[in-house]
N, C-alpha and C. Protein backbone atom coordinates (compact mmCIF):
# COMPACT_ATOMS: atom_id res chain seq x y z
N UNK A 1 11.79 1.98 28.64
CA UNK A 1 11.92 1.20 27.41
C UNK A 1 13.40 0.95 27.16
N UNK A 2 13.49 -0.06 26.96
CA UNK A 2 15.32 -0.61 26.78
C UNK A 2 15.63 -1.32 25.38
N UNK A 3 16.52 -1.15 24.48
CA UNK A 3 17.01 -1.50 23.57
C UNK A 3 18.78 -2.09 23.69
N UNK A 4 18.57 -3.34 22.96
CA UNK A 4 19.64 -4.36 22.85
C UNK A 4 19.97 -4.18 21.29
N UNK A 5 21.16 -3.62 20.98
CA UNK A 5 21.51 -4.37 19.49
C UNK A 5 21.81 -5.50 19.34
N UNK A 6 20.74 -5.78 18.17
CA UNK A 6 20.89 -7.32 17.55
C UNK A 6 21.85 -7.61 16.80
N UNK A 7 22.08 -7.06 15.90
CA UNK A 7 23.23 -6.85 14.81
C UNK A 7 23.50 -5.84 14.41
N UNK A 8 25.19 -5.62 14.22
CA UNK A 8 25.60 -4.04 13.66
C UNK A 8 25.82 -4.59 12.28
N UNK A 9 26.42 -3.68 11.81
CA UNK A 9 26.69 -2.95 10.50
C UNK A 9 27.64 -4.09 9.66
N UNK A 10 28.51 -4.12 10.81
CA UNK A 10 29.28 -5.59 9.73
C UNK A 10 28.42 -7.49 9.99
N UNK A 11 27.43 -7.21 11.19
CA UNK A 11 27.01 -8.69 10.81
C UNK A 11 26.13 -8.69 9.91
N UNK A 12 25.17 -7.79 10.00
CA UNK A 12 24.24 -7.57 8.47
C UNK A 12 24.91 -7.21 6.88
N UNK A 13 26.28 -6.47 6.37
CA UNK A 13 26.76 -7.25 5.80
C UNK A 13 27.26 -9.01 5.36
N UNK A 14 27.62 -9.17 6.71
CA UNK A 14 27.97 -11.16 6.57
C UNK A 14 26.58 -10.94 5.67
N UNK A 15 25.42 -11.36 6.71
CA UNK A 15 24.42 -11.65 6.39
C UNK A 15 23.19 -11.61 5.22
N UNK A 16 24.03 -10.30 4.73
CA UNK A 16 23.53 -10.01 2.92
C UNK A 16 24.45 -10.95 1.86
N UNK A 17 25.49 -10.85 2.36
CA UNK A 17 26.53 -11.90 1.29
C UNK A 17 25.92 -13.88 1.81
N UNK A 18 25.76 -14.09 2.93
CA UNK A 18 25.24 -15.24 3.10
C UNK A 18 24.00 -15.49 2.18
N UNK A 19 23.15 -14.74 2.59
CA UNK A 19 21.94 -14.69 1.28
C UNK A 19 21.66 -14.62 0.09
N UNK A 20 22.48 -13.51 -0.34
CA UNK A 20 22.80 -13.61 -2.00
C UNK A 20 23.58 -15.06 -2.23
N UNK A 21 24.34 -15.44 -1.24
CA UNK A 21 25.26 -16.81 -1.84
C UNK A 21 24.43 -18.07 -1.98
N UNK A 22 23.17 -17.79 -0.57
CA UNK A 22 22.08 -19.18 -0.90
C UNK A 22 21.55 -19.00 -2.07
N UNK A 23 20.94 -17.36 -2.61
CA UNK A 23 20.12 -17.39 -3.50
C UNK A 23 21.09 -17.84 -5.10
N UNK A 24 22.02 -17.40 -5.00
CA UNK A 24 22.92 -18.01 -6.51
C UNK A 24 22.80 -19.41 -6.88
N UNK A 25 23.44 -20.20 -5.55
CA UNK A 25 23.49 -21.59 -5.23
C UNK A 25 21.86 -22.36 -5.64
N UNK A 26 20.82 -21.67 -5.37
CA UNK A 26 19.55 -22.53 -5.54
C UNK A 26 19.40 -21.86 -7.21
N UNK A 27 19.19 -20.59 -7.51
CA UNK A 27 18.87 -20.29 -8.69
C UNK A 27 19.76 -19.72 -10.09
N UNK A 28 20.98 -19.93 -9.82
CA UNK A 28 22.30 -19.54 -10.38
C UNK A 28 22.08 -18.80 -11.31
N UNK A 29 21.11 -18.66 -12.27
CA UNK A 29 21.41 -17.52 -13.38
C UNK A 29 20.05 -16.55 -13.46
N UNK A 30 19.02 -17.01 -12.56
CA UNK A 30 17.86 -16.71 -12.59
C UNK A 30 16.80 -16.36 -13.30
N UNK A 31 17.13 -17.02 -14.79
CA UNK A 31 16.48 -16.95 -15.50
C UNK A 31 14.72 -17.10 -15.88
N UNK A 32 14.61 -18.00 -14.82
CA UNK A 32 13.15 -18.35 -14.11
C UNK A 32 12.49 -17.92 -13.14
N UNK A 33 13.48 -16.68 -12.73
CA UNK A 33 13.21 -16.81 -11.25
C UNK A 33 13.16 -14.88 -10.96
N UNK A 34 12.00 -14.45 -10.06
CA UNK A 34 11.93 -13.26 -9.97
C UNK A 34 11.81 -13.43 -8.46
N UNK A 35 12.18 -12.33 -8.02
CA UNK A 35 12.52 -11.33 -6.94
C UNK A 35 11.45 -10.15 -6.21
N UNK A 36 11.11 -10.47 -5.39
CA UNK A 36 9.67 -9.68 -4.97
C UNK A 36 9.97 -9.10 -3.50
N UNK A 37 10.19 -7.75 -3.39
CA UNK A 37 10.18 -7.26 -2.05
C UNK A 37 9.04 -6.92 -1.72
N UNK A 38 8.56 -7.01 -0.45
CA UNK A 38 7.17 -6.92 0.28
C UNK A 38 7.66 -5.52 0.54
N UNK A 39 6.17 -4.60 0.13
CA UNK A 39 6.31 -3.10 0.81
C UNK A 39 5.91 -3.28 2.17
N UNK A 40 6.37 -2.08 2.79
CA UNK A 40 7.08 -0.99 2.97
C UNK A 40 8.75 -1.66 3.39
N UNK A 41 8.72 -2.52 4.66
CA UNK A 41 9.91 -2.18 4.88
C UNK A 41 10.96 -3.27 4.21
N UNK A 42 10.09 -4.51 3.80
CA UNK A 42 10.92 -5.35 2.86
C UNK A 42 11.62 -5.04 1.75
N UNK A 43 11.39 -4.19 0.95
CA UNK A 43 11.97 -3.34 -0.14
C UNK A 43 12.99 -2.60 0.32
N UNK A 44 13.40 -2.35 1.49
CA UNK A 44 14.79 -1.56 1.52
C UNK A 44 15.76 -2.96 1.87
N UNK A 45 15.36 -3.96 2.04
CA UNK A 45 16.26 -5.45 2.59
C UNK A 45 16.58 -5.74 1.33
N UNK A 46 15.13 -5.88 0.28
CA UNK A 46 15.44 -5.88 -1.00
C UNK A 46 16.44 -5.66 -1.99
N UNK A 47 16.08 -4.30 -1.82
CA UNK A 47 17.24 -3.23 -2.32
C UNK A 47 18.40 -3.79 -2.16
N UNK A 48 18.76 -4.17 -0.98
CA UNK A 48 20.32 -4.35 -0.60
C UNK A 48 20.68 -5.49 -1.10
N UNK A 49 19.99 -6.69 -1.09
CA UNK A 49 20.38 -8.20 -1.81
C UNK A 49 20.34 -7.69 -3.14
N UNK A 50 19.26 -7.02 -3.78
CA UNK A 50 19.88 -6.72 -5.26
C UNK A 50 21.25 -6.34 -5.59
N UNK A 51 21.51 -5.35 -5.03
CA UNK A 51 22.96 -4.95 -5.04
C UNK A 51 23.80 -5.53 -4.84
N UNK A 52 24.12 -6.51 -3.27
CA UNK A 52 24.87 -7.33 -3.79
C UNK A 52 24.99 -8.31 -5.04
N UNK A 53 23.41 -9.28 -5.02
CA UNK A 53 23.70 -9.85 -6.19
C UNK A 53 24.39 -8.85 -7.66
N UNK A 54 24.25 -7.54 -7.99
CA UNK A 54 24.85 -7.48 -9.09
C UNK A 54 25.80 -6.97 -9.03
N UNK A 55 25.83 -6.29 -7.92
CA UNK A 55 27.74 -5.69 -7.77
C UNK A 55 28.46 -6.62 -7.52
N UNK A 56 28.34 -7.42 -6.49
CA UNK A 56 29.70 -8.07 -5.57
C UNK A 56 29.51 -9.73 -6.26
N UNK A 57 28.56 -10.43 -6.82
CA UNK A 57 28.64 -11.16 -7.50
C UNK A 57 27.93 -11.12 -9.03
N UNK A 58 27.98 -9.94 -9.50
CA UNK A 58 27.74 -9.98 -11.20
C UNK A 58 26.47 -10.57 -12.05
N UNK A 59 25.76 -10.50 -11.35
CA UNK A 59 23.89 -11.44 -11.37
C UNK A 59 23.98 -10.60 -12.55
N UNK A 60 23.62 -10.80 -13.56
CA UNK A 60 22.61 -9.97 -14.92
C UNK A 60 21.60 -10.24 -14.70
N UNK A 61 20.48 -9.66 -15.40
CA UNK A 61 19.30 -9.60 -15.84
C UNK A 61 18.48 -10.39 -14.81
N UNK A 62 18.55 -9.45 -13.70
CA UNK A 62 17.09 -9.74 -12.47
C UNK A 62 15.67 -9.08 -12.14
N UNK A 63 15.03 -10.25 -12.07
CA UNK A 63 13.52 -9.35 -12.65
C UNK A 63 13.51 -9.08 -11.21
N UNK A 64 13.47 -7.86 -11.08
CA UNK A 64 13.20 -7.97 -9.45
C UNK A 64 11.96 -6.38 -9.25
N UNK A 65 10.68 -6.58 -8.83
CA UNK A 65 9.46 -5.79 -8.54
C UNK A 65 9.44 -5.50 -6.77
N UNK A 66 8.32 -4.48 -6.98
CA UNK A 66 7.79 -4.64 -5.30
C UNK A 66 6.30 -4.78 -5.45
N UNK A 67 5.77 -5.18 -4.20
CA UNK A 67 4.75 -5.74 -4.22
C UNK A 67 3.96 -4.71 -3.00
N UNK A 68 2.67 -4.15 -2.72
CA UNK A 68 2.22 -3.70 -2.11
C UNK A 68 1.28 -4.70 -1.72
N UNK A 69 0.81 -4.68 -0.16
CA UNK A 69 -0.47 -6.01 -0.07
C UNK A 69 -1.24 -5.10 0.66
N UNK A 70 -1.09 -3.96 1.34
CA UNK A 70 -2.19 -2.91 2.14
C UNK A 70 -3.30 -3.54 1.57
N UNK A 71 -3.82 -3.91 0.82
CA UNK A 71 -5.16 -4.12 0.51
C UNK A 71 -5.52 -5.55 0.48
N UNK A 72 -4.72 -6.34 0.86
CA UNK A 72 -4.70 -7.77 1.11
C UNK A 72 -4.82 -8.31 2.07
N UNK A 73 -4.38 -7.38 3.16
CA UNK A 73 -3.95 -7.71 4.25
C UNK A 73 -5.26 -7.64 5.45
N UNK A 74 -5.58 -8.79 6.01
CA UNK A 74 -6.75 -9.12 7.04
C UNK A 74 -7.07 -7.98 8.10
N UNK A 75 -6.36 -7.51 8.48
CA UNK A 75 -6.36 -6.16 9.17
C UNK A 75 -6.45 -4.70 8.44
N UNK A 76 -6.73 -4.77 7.56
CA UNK A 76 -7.04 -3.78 6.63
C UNK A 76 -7.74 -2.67 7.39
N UNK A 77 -9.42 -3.05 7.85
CA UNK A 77 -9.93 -2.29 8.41
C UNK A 77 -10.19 -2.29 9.65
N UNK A 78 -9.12 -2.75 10.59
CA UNK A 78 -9.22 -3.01 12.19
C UNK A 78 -8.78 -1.91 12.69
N UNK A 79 -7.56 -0.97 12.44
CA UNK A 79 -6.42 -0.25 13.17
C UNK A 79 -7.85 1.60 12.97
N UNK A 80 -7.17 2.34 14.27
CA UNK A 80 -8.34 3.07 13.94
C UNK A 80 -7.73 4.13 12.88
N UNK A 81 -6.80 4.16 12.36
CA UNK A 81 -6.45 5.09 11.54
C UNK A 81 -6.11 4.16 10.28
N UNK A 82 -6.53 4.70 9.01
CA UNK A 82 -6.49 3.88 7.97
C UNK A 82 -5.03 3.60 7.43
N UNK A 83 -4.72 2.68 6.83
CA UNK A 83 -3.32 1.78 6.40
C UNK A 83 -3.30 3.10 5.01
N UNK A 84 -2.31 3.28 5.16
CA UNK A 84 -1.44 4.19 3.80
C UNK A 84 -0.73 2.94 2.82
N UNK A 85 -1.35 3.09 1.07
CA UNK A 85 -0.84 2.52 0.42
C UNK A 85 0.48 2.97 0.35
N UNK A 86 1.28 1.39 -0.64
CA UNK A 86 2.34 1.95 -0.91
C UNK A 86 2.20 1.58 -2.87
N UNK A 87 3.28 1.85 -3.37
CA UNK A 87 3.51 1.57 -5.10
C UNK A 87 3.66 0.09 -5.03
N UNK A 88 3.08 -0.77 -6.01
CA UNK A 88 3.78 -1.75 -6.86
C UNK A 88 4.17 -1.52 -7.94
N UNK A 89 5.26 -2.08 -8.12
CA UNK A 89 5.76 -2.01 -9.31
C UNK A 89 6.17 -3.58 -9.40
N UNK A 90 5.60 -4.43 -10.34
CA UNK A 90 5.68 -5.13 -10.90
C UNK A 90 5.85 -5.28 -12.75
N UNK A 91 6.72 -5.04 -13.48
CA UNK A 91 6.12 -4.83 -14.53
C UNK A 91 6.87 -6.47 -15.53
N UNK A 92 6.70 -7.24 -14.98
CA UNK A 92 6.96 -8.76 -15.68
C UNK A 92 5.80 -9.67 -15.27
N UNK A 93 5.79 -10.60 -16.07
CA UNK A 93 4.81 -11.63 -15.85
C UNK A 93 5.16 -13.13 -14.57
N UNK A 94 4.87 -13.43 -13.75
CA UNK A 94 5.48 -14.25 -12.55
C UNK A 94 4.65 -15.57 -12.91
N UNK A 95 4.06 -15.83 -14.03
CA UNK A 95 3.41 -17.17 -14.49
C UNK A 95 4.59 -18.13 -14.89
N UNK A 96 4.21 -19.17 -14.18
CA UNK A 96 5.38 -20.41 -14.03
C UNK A 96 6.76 -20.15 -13.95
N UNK A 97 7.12 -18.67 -13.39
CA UNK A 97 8.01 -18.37 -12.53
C UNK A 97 8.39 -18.76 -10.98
N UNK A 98 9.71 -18.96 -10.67
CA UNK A 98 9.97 -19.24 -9.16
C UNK A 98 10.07 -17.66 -8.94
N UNK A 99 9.05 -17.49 -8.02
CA UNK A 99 9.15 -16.02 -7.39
C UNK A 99 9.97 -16.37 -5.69
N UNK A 100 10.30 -15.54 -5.71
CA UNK A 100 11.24 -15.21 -4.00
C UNK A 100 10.52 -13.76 -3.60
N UNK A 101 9.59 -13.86 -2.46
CA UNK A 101 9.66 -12.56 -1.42
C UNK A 101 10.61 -12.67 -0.61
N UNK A 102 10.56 -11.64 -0.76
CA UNK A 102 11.72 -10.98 0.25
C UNK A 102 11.21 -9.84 1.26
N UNK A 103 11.39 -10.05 2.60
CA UNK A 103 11.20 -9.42 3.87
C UNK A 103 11.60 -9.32 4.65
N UNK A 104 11.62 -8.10 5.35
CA UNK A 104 12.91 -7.67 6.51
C UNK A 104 12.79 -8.36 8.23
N UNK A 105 11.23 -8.79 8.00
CA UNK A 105 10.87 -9.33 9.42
C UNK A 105 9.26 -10.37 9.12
N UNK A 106 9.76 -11.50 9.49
CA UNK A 106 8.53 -12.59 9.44
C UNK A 106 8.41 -12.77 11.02
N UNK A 107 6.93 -12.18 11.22
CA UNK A 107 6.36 -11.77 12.67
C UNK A 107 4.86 -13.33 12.92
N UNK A 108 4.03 -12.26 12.63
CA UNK A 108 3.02 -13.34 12.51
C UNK A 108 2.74 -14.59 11.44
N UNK A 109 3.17 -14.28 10.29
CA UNK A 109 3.12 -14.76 8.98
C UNK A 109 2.09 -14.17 8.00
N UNK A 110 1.07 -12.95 8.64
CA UNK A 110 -0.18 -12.35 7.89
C UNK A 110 0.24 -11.55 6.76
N UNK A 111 1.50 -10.46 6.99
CA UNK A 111 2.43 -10.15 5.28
C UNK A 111 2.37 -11.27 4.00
N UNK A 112 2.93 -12.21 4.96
CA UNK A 112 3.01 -13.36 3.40
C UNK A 112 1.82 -13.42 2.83
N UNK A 113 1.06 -13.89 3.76
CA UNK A 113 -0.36 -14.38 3.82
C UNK A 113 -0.66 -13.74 2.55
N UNK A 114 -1.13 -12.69 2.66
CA UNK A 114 -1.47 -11.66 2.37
C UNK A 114 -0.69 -11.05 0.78
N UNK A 115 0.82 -11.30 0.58
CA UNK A 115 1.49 -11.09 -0.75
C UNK A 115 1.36 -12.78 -1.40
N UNK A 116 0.61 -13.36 -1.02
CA UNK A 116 0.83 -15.04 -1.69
C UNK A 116 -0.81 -14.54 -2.30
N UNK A 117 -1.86 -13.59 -1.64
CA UNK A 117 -2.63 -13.25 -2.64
C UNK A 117 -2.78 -12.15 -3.58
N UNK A 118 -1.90 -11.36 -2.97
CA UNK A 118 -1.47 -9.86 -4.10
C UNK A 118 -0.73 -10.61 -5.06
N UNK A 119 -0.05 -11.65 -5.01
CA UNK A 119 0.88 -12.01 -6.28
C UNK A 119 0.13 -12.58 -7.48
N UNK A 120 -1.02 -13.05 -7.02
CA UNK A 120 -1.94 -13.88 -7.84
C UNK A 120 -2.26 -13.15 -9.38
N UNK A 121 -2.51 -11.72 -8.80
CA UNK A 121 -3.30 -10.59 -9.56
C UNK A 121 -1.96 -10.45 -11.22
N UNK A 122 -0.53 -10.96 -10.77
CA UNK A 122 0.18 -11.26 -11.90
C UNK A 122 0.96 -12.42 -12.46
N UNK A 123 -0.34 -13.22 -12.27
CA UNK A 123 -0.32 -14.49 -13.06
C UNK A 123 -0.04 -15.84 -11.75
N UNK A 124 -0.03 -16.92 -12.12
CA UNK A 124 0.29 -18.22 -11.24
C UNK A 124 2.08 -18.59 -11.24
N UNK A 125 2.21 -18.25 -10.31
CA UNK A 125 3.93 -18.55 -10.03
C UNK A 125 4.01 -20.37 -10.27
N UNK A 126 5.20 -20.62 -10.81
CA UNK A 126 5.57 -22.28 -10.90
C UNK A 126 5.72 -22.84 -9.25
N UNK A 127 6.06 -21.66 -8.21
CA UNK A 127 6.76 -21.80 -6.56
C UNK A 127 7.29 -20.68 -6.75
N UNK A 128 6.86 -20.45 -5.29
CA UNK A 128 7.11 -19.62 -4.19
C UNK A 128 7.96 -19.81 -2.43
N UNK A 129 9.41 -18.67 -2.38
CA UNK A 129 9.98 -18.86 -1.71
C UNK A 129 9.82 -17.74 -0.82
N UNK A 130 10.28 -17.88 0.09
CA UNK A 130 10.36 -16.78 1.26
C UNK A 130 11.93 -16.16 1.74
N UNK A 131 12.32 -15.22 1.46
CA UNK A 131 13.15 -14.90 1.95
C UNK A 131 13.43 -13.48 3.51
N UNK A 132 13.61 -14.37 4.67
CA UNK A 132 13.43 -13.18 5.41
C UNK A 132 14.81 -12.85 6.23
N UNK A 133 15.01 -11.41 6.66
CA UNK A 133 16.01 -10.98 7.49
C UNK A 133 15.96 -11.72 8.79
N UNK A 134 15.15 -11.11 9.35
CA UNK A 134 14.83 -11.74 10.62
C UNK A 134 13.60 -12.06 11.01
N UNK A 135 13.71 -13.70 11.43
CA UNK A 135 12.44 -14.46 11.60
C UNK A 135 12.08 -14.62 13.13
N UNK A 136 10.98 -14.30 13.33
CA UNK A 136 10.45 -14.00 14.99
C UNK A 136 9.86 -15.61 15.23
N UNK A 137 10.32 -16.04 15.06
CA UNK A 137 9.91 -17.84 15.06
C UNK A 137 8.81 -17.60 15.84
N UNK A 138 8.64 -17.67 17.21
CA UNK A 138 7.83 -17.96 18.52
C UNK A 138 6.52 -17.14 18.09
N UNK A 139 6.66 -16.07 17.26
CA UNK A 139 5.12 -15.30 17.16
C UNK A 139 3.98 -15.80 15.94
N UNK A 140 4.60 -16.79 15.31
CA UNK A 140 3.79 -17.39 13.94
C UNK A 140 2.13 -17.24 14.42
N UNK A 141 1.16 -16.69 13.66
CA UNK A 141 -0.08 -16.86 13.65
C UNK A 141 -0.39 -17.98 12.44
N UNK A 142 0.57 -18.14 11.23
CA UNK A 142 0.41 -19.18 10.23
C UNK A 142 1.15 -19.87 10.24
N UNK A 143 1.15 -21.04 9.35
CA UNK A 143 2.10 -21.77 9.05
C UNK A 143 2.88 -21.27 8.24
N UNK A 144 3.93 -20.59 8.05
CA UNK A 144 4.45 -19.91 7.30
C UNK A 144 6.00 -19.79 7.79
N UNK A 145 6.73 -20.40 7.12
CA UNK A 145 8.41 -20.38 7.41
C UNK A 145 9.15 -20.10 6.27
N UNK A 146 10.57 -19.20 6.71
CA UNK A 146 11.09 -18.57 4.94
C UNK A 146 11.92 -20.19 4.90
N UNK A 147 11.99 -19.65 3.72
CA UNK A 147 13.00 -20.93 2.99
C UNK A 147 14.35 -20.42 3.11
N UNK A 148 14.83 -19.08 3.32
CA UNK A 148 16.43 -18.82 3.32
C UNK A 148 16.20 -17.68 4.54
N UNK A 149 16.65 -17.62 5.75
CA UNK A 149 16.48 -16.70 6.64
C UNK A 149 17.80 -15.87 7.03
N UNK A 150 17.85 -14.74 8.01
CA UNK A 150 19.23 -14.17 7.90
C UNK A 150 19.45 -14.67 9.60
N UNK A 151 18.88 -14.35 10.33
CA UNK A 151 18.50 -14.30 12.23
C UNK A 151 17.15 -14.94 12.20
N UNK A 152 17.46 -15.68 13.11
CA UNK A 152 16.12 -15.88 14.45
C UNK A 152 16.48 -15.21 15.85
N UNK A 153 15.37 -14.66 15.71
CA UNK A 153 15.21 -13.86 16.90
C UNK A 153 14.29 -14.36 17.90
N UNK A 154 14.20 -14.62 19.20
CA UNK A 154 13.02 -15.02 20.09
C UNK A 154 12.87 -14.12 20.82
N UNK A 155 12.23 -13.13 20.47
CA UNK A 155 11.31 -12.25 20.88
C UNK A 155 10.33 -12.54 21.64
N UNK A 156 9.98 -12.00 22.99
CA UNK A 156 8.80 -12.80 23.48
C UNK A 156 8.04 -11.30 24.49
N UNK A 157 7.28 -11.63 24.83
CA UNK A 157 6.00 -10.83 25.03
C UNK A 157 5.70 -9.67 24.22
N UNK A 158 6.13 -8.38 24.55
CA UNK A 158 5.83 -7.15 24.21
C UNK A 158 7.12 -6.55 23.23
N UNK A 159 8.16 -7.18 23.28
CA UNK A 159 9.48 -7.02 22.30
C UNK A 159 9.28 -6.83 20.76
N UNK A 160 9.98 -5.84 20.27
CA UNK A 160 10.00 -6.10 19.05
C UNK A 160 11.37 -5.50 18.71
N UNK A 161 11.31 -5.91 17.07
CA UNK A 161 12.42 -6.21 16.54
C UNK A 161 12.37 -4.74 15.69
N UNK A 162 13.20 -3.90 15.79
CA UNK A 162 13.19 -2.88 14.59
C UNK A 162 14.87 -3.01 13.56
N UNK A 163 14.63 -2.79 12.43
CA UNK A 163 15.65 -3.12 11.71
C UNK A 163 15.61 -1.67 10.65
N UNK A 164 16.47 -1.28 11.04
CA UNK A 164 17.17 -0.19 10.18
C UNK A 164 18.18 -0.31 9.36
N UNK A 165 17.87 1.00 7.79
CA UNK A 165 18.87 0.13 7.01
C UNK A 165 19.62 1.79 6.87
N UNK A 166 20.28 1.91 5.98
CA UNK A 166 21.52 2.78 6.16
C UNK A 166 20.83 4.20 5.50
N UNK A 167 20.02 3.50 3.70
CA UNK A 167 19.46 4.25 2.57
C UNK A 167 18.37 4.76 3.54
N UNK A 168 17.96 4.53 4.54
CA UNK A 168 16.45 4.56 5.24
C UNK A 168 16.60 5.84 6.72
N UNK A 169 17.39 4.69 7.24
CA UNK A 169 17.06 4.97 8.41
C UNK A 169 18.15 5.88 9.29
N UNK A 170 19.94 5.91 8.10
CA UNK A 170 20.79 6.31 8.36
C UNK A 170 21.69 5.57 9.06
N UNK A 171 21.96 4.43 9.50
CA UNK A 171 22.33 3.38 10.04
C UNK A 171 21.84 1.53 10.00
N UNK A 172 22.90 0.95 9.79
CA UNK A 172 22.68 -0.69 9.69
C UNK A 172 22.68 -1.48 10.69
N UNK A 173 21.95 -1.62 11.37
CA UNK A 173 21.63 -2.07 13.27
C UNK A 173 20.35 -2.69 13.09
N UNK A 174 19.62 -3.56 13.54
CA UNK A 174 18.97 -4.28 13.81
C UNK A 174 18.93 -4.70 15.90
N UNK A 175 18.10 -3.69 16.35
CA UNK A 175 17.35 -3.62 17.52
C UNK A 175 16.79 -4.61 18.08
N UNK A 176 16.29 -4.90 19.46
CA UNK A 176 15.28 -5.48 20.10
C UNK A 176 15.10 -4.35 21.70
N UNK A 177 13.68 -3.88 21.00
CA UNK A 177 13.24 -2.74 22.17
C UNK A 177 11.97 -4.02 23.11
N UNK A 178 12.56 -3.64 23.80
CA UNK A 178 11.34 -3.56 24.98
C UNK A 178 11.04 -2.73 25.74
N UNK A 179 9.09 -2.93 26.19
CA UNK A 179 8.83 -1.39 26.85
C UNK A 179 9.15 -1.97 28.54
C-alpha cells in the first residue's frame, strides 16, 4: 500500500483562507445565510473555516450547526456492521435561508444526497450550496457538484483520499493511499 501527499500543512492553510474569501465575497455579512458541516468528518473542515471566518477575517454572528445524515443515507442497512450515529446540532431555523454544507470529501455525491434530505426536517432552505475540500470529480454516482471547492483530486480505481486535520488527527496533510 503506497501513500502520496496531496497537500501539507501550509497548502491547506492557502486553501482555508481561499474559501473563507469565496464565502465573504458571495455572502458578506451572512445574515441569511447558515453554515452546515456534514458529520463525521465534514465538521472538523468545518470547524476550521469557522475560525478563520471569525478570527482572521472578523465574521460576527454565524449560524453555523452540524448535521448528522446516518439515517438518511441509502446504505444505511447494506455494510455488515451497523453505521454509528453521530450528534446534530442544529439549533436555528434554515427556512428561506441560504444554507452552505460543508465537506471534507465529495466522493460519490450519496452524503449530499442524503444531508439535502436531513436538512428538510429544519424547515425549506431559500438555496443550497456545497462547499467541499476535496472533490473526487471522476467517482460522482449523482449529479452533484460543490459550488466553492478547495482540490480536485482524480483518484481512480481503488485510491482514496484521506484528509487529516490537526484538532483530529494530529496533523494537516491530505493523502492519496493506494493498495
Amino acid at each position: 500500500m503506497g501513500q502520496k501527499i496531496l497537500l501539507n500543512a501550509v497548502e491547506i492553510d492557502v486553501i482555508l483562507h481561499r474559501l473563507a474569501c469565496q464565502l465573504i465575497e458571495k455572502h458578506t455579512d451572512f445574515k441569511n445565510t447558515v453554515l452546515i458541516g456534514i458529520q463525521p468528518r465534514g465538521v472538523f473542515f468545518a470547524d476550521r473555516i469557522i475560525k478563520v471566518l471569525k478570527e482572521e477575517y472578523h465574521v460576527k454572528d454565524l449560524d453555523y450547526g452540524r448535521l448528522d445524515i446516518t439515517f438518511y443515507r441509502d446504505d444505511f442497512r447494506r455494510g455488515e456492521k451497523p453505521l454509528a450515529a453521530n450528534k446534530t446540532k442544529i439549533d436555528f431555523i434554515v427556512e428561506d435561508k441560504k444554507v452552505v454544507f460543508i465537506d471534507d470529501v465529495l466522493y460519490t455525491g450519496r452524503s449530499i444526497r442524503a444531508a439535502l434530505t436531513a436538512v428538510q426536517s429544519f424547515g425549506r432552505p431559500a438555496e443550497i450550496e456545497l462547499l467541499s475540500f476535496i472533490d473526487r470529480r471522476f467517482s460522482r454516482h449523482l449529479p452533484i457538484q460543490p459550488d466553492y471547492n478547495g482540490r480536485q483530486v482524480d483518484a481512480i480505481n481503488e485510491e482514496k483520499v484521506i484528509v487529516n486535520w490537526k484538532e483530529n488527527d494530529g496533523e494537516d496533510v491530505v493523502y492519496l493511499v493506494s493498495k
